[in-house]
Protein backbone atom coordinates (compact mmCIF):
# COMPACT_ATOMS: atom_id res chain seq x y z
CA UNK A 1 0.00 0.00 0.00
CA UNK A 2 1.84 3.32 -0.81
CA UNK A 3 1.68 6.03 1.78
CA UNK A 4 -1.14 8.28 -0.08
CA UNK A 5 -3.20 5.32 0.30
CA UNK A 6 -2.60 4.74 3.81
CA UNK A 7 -5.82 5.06 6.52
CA UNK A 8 -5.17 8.48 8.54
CA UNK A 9 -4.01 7.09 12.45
CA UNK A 10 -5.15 9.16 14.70
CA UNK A 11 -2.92 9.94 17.30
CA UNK A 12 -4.61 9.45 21.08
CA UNK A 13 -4.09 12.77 22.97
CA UNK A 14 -2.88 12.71 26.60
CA UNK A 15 -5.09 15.58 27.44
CA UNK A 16 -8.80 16.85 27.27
CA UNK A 17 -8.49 20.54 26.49
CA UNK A 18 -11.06 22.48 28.24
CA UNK A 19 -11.02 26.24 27.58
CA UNK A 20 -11.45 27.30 30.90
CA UNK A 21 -12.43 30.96 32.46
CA UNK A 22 -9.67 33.49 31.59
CA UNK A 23 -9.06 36.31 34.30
CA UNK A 24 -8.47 39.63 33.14
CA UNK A 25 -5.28 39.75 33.42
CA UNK A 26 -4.75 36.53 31.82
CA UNK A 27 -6.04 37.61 28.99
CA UNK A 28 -4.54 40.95 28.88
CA UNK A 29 -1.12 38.87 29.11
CA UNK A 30 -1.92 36.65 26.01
CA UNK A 31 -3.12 39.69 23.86
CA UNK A 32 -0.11 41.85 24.73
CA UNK A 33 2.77 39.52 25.54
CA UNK A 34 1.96 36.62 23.58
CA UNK A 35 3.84 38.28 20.59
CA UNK A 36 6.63 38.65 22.13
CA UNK A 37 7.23 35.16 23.38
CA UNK A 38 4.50 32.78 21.78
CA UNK A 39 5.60 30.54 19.01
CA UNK A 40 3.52 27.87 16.99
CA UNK A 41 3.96 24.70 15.32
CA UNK A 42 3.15 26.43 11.54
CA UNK A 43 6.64 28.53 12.39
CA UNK A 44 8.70 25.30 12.23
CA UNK A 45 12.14 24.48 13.40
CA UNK A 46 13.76 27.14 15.75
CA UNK A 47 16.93 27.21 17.64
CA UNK A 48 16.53 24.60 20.12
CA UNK A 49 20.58 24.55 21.05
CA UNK A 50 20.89 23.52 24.76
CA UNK A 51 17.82 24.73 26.09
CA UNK A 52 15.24 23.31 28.62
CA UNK A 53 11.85 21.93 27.74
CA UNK A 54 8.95 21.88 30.19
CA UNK A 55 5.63 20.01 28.75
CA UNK A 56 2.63 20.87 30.35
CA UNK A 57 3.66 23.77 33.05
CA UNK A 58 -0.09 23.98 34.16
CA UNK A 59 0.06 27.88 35.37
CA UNK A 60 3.44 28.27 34.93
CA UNK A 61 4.60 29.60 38.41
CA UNK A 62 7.54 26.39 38.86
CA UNK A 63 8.63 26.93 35.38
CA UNK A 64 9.05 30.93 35.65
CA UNK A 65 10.77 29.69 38.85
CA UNK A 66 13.21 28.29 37.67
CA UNK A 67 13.73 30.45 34.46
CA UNK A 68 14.45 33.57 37.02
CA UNK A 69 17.18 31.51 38.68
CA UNK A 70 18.80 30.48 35.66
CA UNK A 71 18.75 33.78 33.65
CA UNK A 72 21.46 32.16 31.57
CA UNK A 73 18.76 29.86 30.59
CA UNK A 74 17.05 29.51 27.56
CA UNK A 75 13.62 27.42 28.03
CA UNK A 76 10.94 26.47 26.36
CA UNK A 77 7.47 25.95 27.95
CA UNK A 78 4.20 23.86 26.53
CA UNK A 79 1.06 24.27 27.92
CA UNK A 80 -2.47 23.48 26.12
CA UNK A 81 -4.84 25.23 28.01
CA UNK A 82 -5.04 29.20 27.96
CA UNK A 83 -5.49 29.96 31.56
CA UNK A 84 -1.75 28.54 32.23
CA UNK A 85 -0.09 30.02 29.24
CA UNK A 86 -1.74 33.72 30.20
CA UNK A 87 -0.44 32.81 33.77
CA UNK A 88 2.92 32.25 32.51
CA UNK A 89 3.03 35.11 30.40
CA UNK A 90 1.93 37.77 33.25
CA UNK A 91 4.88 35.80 35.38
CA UNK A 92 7.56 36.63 32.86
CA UNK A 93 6.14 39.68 32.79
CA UNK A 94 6.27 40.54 36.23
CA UNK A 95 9.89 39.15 36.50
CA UNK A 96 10.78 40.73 33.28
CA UNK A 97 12.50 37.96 32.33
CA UNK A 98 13.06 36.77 28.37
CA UNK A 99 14.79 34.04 28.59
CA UNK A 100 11.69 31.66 27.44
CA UNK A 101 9.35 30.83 24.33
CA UNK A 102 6.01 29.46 24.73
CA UNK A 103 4.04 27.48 22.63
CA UNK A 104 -0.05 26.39 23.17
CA UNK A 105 -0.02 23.54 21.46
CA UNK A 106 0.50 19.52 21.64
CA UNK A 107 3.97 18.59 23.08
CA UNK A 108 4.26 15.38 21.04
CA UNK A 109 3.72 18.00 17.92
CA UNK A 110 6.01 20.70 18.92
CA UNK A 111 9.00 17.67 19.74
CA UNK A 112 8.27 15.97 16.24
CA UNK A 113 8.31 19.54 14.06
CA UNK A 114 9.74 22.28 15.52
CA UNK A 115 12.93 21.35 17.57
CA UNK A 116 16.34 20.17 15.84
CA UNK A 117 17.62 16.42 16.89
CA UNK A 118 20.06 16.33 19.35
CA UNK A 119 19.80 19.79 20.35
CA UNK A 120 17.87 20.30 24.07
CA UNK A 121 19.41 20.05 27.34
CA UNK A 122 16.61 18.64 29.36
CA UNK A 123 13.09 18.02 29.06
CA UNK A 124 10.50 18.10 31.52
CA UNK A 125 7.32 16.28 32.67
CA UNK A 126 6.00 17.24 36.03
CA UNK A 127 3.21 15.77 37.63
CA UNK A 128 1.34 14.57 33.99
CA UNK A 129 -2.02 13.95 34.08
CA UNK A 130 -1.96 10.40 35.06
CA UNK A 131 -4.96 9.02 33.59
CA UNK A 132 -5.61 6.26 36.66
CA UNK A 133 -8.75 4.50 35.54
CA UNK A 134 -7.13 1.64 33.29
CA UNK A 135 -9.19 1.59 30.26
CA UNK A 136 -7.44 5.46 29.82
CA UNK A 137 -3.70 4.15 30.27
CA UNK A 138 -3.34 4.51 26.86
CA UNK A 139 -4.09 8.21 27.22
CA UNK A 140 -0.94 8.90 29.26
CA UNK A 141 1.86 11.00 27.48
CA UNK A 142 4.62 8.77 29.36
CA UNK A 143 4.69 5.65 25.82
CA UNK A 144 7.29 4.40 23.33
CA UNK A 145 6.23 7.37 21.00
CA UNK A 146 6.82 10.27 23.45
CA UNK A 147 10.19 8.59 24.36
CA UNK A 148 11.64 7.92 20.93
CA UNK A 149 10.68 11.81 20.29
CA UNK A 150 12.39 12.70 23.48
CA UNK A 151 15.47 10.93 22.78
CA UNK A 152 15.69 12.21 19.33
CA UNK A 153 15.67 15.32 20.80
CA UNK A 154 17.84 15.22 23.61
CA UNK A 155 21.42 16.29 23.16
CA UNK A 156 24.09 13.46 24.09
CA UNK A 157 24.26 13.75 28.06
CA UNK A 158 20.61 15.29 28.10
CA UNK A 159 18.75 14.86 30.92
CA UNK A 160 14.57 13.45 30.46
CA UNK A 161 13.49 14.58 34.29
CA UNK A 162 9.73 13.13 35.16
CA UNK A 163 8.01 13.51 38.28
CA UNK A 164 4.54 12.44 39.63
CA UNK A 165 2.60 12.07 42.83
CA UNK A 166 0.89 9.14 41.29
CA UNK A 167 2.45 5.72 42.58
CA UNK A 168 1.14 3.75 39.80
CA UNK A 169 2.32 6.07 37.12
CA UNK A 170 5.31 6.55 38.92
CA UNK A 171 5.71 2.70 38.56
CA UNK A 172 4.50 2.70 34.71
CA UNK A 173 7.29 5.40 33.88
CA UNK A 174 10.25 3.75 35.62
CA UNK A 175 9.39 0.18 34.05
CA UNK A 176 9.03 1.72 30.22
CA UNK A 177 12.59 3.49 30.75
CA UNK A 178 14.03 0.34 32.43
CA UNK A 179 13.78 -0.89 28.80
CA UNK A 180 15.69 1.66 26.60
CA UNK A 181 18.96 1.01 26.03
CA UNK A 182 19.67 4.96 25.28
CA UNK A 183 19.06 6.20 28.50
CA UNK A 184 21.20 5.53 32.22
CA UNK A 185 19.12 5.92 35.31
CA UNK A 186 20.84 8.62 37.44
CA UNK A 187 20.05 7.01 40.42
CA UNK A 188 21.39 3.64 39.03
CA UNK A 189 18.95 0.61 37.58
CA UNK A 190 15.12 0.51 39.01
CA UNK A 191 15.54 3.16 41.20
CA UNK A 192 13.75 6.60 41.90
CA UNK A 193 15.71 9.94 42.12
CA UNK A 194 16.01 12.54 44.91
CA UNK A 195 14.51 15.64 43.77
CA UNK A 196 17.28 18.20 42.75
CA UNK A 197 17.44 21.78 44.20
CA UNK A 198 16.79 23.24 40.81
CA UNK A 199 12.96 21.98 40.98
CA UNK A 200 10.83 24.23 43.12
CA UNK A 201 8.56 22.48 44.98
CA UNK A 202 4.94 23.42 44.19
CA UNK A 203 2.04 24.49 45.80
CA UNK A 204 0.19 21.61 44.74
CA UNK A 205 2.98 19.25 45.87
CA UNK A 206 3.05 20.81 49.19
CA UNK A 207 -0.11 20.15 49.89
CA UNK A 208 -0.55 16.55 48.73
CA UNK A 209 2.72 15.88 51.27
CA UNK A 210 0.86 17.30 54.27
CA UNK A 211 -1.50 14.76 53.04
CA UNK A 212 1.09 12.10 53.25
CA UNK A 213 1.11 12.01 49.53
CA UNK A 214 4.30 10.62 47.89
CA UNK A 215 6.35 12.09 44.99
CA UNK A 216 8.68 10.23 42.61
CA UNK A 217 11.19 11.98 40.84
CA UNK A 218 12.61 9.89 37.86
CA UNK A 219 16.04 11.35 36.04
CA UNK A 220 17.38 9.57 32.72
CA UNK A 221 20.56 10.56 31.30
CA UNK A 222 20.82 10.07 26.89
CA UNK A 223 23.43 7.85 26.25
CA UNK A 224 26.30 9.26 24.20
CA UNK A 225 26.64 6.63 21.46
């Protein structure tokens, strides 16, 4: 069957995008900032040399975190849903930092067209949507695809950092990276991470450990072949 013949696959997304209410000043922040740092998938490749990827940075407060500590920096931040990305936006803003580019779009899209092989420093997945009831497993970004993009991505030495308060996801992501052969645990075979000092620790998270909810931090170095 040649390729123009080929049934359309569609790909499964690994979120539900719901609009969402938009504050004022959320909204003011996408109208007047997003030209200055938004960037979409139709713009194509773009320097992606050494810089940090964050996908999904929900309202964007750990991300612009750790882009003011690192002014040095260059990041890129992915977040579907509006609210976040005009949260983000009004935190560079406030910070008046430029050291990032965002994008509103899907991750998996953004990794496959717009950033160069071998090129990012680290990419980031905190606390992912962990789709728990199992007949939605196959809804969770954390598959093959997503790590074949990631490690076509990753510079030699880059870093793929995941984290999750979700045991059984937590358990899912370590067992599907236990089984590529271009990527070293940091924390050595089957075993979780200690988070590092360079990940703030957010609100949400704070408040799930006072519940005596767990978090997993999972760090996997690209092998330099």
């Amino acid at each position: 069957m040649s390729k123009e013949n080929q049934p359309f696959m569609r790909q499964i997304k690994s979120f539900v995008k719901r609009e969402g209410r938009l504050t004022v000043g959320q909204e003011k922040a996408l109208d007047e900032l997003w030209p200055i740092y938004g960037l979409e998938i139709k713009q194509g490749l773009i320097d992606s040399d050494n810089k940090v990827l964050e996908i999904g940075f929900g309202n964007g407060k750990s991300l612009v975190s750790m882009a003011a500590a690192e002014p040095e920096q260059a990041f890129i931040g992915i977040e579907v849903h509006r609210p976040g990305v005009g949260a983000l936006l009004m935190g560079l803003q406030e910070q008046q930092l430029h050291n990032m580019c965002v994008y509103q779009e899907d991750g998996l899209e953004v990794l496959e067209h717009c950033l160069k092989d071998n090129s990012l420093a680290r990419v980031q997945l905190f606390f992912p949507d962990p789709w728990p009831k199992k007949k939605h497993h196959k809804r969770r970004i954390v598959q093959q695809r997503f790590i074949d993009l990631v490690v076509q991505k990753l510079q030699p030495g880059g870093i793929l950092y995941m984290a999750t308060d979700w045991q059984p996801y937590a358990e899912h992501m370590l067992a599907i990276m236990e089984q590529q052969t271009l990527f070293n645990n940091c924390a050595g075979a089957n075993n979780f991470s200690d988070k590092p000092a360079y990940r703030p620790t957010t609100k949400f998270e704070t408040r799930g450990q006072k519940l005596g909810h767990g978090v997993w931090d999972l760090l996997y170095e690209k092998v330099e072949t």
